[in-house]
N, C-alpha and C. Protein backbone atom coordinates (compact mmCIF):
# COMPACT_ATOMS: atom_id res chain seq x y z
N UNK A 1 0.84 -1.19 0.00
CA UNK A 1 0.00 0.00 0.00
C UNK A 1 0.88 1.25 0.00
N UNK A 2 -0.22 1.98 -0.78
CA UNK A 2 0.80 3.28 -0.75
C UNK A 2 0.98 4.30 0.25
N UNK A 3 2.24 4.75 0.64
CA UNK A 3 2.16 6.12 1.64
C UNK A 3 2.22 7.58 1.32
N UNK A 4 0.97 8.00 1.29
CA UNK A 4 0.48 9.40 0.77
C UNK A 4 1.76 10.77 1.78
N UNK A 5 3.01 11.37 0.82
CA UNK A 5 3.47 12.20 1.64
C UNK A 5 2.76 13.39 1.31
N UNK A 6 2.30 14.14 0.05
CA UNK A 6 1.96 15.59 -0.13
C UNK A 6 0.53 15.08 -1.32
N UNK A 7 -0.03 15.92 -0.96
CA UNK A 7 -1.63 15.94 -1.86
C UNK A 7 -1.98 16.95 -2.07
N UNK A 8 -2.14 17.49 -3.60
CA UNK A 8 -2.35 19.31 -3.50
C UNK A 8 -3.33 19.19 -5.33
N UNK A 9 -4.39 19.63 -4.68
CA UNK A 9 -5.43 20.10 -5.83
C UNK A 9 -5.10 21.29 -6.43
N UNK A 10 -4.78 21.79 -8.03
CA UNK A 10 -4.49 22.72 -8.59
C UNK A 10 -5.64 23.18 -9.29
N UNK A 11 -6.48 24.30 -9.21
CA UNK A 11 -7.73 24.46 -10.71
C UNK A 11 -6.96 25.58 -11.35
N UNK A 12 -6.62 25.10 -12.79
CA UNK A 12 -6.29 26.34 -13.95
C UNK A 12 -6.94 26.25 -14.73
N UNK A 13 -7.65 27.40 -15.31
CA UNK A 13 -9.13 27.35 -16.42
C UNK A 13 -9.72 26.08 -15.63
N UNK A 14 -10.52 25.78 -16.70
CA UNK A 14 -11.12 24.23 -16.83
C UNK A 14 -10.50 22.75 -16.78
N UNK A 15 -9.57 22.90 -16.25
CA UNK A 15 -8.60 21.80 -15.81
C UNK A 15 -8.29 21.60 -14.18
N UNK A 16 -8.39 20.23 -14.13
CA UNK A 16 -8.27 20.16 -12.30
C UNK A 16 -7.13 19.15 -12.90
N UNK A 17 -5.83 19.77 -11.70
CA UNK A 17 -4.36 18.90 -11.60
C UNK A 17 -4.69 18.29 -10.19
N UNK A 18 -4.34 17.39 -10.05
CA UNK A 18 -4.33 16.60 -8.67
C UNK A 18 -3.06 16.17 -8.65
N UNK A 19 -1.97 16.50 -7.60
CA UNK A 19 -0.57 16.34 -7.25
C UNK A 19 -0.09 15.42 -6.19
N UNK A 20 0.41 14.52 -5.99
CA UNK A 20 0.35 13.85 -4.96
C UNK A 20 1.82 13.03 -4.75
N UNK A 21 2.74 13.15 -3.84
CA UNK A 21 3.96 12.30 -3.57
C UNK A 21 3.72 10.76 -2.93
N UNK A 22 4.07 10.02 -3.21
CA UNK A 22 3.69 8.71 -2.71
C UNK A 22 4.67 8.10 -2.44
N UNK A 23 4.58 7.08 -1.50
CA UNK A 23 5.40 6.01 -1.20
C UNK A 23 5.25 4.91 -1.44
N UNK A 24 5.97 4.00 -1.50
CA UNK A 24 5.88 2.66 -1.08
C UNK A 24 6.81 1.68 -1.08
N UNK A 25 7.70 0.00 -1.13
CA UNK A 25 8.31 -0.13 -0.89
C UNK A 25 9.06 -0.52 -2.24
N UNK A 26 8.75 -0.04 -3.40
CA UNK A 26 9.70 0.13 -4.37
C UNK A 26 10.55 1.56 -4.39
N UNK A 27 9.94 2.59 -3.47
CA UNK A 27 10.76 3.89 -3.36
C UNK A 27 9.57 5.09 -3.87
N UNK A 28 9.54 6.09 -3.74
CA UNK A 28 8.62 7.16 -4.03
C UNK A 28 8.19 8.06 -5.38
N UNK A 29 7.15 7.87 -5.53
CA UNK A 29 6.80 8.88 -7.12
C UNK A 29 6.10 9.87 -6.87
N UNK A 30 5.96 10.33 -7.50
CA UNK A 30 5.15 12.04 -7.97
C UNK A 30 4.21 11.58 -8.95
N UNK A 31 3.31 11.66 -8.63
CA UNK A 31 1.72 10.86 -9.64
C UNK A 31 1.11 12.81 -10.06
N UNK A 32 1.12 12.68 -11.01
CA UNK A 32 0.27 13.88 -11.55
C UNK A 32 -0.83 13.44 -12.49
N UNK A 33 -2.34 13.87 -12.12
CA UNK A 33 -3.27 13.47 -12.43
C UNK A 33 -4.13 14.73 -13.13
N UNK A 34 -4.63 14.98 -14.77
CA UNK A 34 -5.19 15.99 -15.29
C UNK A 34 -6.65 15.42 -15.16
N UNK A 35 -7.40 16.29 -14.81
CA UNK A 35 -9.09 15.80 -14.71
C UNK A 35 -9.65 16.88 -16.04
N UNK A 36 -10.58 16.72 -17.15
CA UNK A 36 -10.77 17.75 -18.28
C UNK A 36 -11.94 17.14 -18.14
N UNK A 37 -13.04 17.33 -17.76
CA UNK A 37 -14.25 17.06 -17.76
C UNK A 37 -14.49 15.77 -17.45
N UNK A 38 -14.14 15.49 -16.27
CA UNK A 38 -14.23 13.68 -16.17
C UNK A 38 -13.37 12.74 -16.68
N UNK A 39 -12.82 13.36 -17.62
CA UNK A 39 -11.73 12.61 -18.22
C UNK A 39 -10.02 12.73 -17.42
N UNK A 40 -9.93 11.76 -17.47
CA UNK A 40 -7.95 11.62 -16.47
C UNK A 40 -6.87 10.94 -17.04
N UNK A 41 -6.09 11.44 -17.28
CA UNK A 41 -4.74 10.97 -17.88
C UNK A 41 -3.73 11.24 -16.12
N UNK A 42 -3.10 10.23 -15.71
CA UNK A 42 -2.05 10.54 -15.19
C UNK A 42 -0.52 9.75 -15.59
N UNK A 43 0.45 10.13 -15.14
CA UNK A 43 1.70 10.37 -15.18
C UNK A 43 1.89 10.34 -13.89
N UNK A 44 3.19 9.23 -13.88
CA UNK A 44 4.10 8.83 -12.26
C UNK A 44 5.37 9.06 -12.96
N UNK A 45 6.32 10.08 -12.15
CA UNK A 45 7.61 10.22 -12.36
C UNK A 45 8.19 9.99 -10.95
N UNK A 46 9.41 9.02 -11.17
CA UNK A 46 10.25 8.73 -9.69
C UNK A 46 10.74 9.73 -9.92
N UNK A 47 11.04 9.44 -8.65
CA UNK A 47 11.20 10.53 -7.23
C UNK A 47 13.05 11.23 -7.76
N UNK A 48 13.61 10.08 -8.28
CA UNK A 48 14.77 10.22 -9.13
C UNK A 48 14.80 11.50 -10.52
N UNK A 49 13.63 11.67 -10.90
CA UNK A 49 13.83 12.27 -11.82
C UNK A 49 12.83 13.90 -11.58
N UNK A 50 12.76 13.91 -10.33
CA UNK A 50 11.91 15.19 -9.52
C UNK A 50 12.99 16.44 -9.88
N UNK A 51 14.27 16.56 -9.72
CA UNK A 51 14.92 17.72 -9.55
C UNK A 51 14.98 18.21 -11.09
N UNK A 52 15.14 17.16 -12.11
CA UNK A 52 15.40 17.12 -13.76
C UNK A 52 14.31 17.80 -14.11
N UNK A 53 12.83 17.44 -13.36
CA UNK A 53 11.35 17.77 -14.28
C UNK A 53 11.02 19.69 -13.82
N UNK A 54 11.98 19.62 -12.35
CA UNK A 54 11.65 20.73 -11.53
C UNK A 54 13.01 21.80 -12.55
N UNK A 55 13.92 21.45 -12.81
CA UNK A 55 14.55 22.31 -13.58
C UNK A 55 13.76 22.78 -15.14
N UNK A 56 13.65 21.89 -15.89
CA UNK A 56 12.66 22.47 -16.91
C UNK A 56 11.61 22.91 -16.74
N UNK A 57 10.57 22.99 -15.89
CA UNK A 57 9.49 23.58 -15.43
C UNK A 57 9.65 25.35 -14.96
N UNK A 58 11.04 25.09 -14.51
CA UNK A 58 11.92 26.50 -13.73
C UNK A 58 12.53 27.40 -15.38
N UNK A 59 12.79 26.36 -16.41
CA UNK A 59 13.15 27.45 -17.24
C UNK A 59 12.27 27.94 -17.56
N UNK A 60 10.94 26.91 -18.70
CA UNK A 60 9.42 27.55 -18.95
C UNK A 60 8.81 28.57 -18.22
N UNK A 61 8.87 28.35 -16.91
CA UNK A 61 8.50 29.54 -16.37
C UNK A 61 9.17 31.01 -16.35
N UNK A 62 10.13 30.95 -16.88
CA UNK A 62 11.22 32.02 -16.79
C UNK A 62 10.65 32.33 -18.32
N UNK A 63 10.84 31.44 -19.23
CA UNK A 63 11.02 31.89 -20.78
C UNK A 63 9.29 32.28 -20.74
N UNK A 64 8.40 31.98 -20.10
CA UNK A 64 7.09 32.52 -20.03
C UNK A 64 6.82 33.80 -19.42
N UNK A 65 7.63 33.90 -18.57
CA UNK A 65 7.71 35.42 -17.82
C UNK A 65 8.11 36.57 -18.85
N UNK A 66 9.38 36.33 -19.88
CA UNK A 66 10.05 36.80 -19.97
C UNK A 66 9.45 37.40 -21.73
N UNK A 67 8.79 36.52 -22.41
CA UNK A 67 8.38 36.77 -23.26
C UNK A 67 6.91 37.07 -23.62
N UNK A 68 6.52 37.46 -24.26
CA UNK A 68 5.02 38.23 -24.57
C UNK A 68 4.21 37.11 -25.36
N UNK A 69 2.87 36.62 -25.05
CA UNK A 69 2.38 35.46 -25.50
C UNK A 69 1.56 36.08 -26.88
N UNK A 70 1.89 35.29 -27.75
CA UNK A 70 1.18 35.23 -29.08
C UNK A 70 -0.31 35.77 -28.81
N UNK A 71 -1.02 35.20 -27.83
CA UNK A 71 -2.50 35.33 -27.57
C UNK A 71 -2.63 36.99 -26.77
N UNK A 72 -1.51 37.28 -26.20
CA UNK A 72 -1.82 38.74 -25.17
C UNK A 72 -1.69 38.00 -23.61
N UNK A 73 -2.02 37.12 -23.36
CA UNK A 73 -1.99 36.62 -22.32
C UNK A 73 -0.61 36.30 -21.40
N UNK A 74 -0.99 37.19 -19.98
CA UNK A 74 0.41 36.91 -19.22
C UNK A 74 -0.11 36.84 -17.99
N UNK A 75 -0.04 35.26 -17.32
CA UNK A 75 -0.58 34.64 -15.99
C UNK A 75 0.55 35.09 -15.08
């Protein structure tokens, strides 16, 4: 069974992220779960590859800050 460390509901637009760190005795993942109208796709990344996903996430957010969106839009 799994051991629930962090659980965090995200709503952006019309999309619900459900975030959650887990345990168990193969070692720990990061389960990311998209909800789009009832519909769910998730994605488990070990816990090994957390700092790799957290660095590209850290540039996008920078190169999103930094540049002006095609649409006008700046979150």
């Amino acid at each position: 069974m799994d051991k629930e460390l962090l659980n965090r509901k995200v709503q952006v637009e019309r999309k619900v992220f459900f975030i959650s760190l887990r345990e168990n005795p193969r070692g720990r993942v990061l389960r990311l779960t998209e909800d789009v109208g009832g519909r769910r796709d998730t994605v488990m990344i070990p816990a090994a590859g957390l700092t790799s996903i957290r660095d590209v996430l850290d540039e996008a957010i920078k190169i999103h800050a930094e540049t002006p969106s095609a649409a006008g839009a700046q979150e």
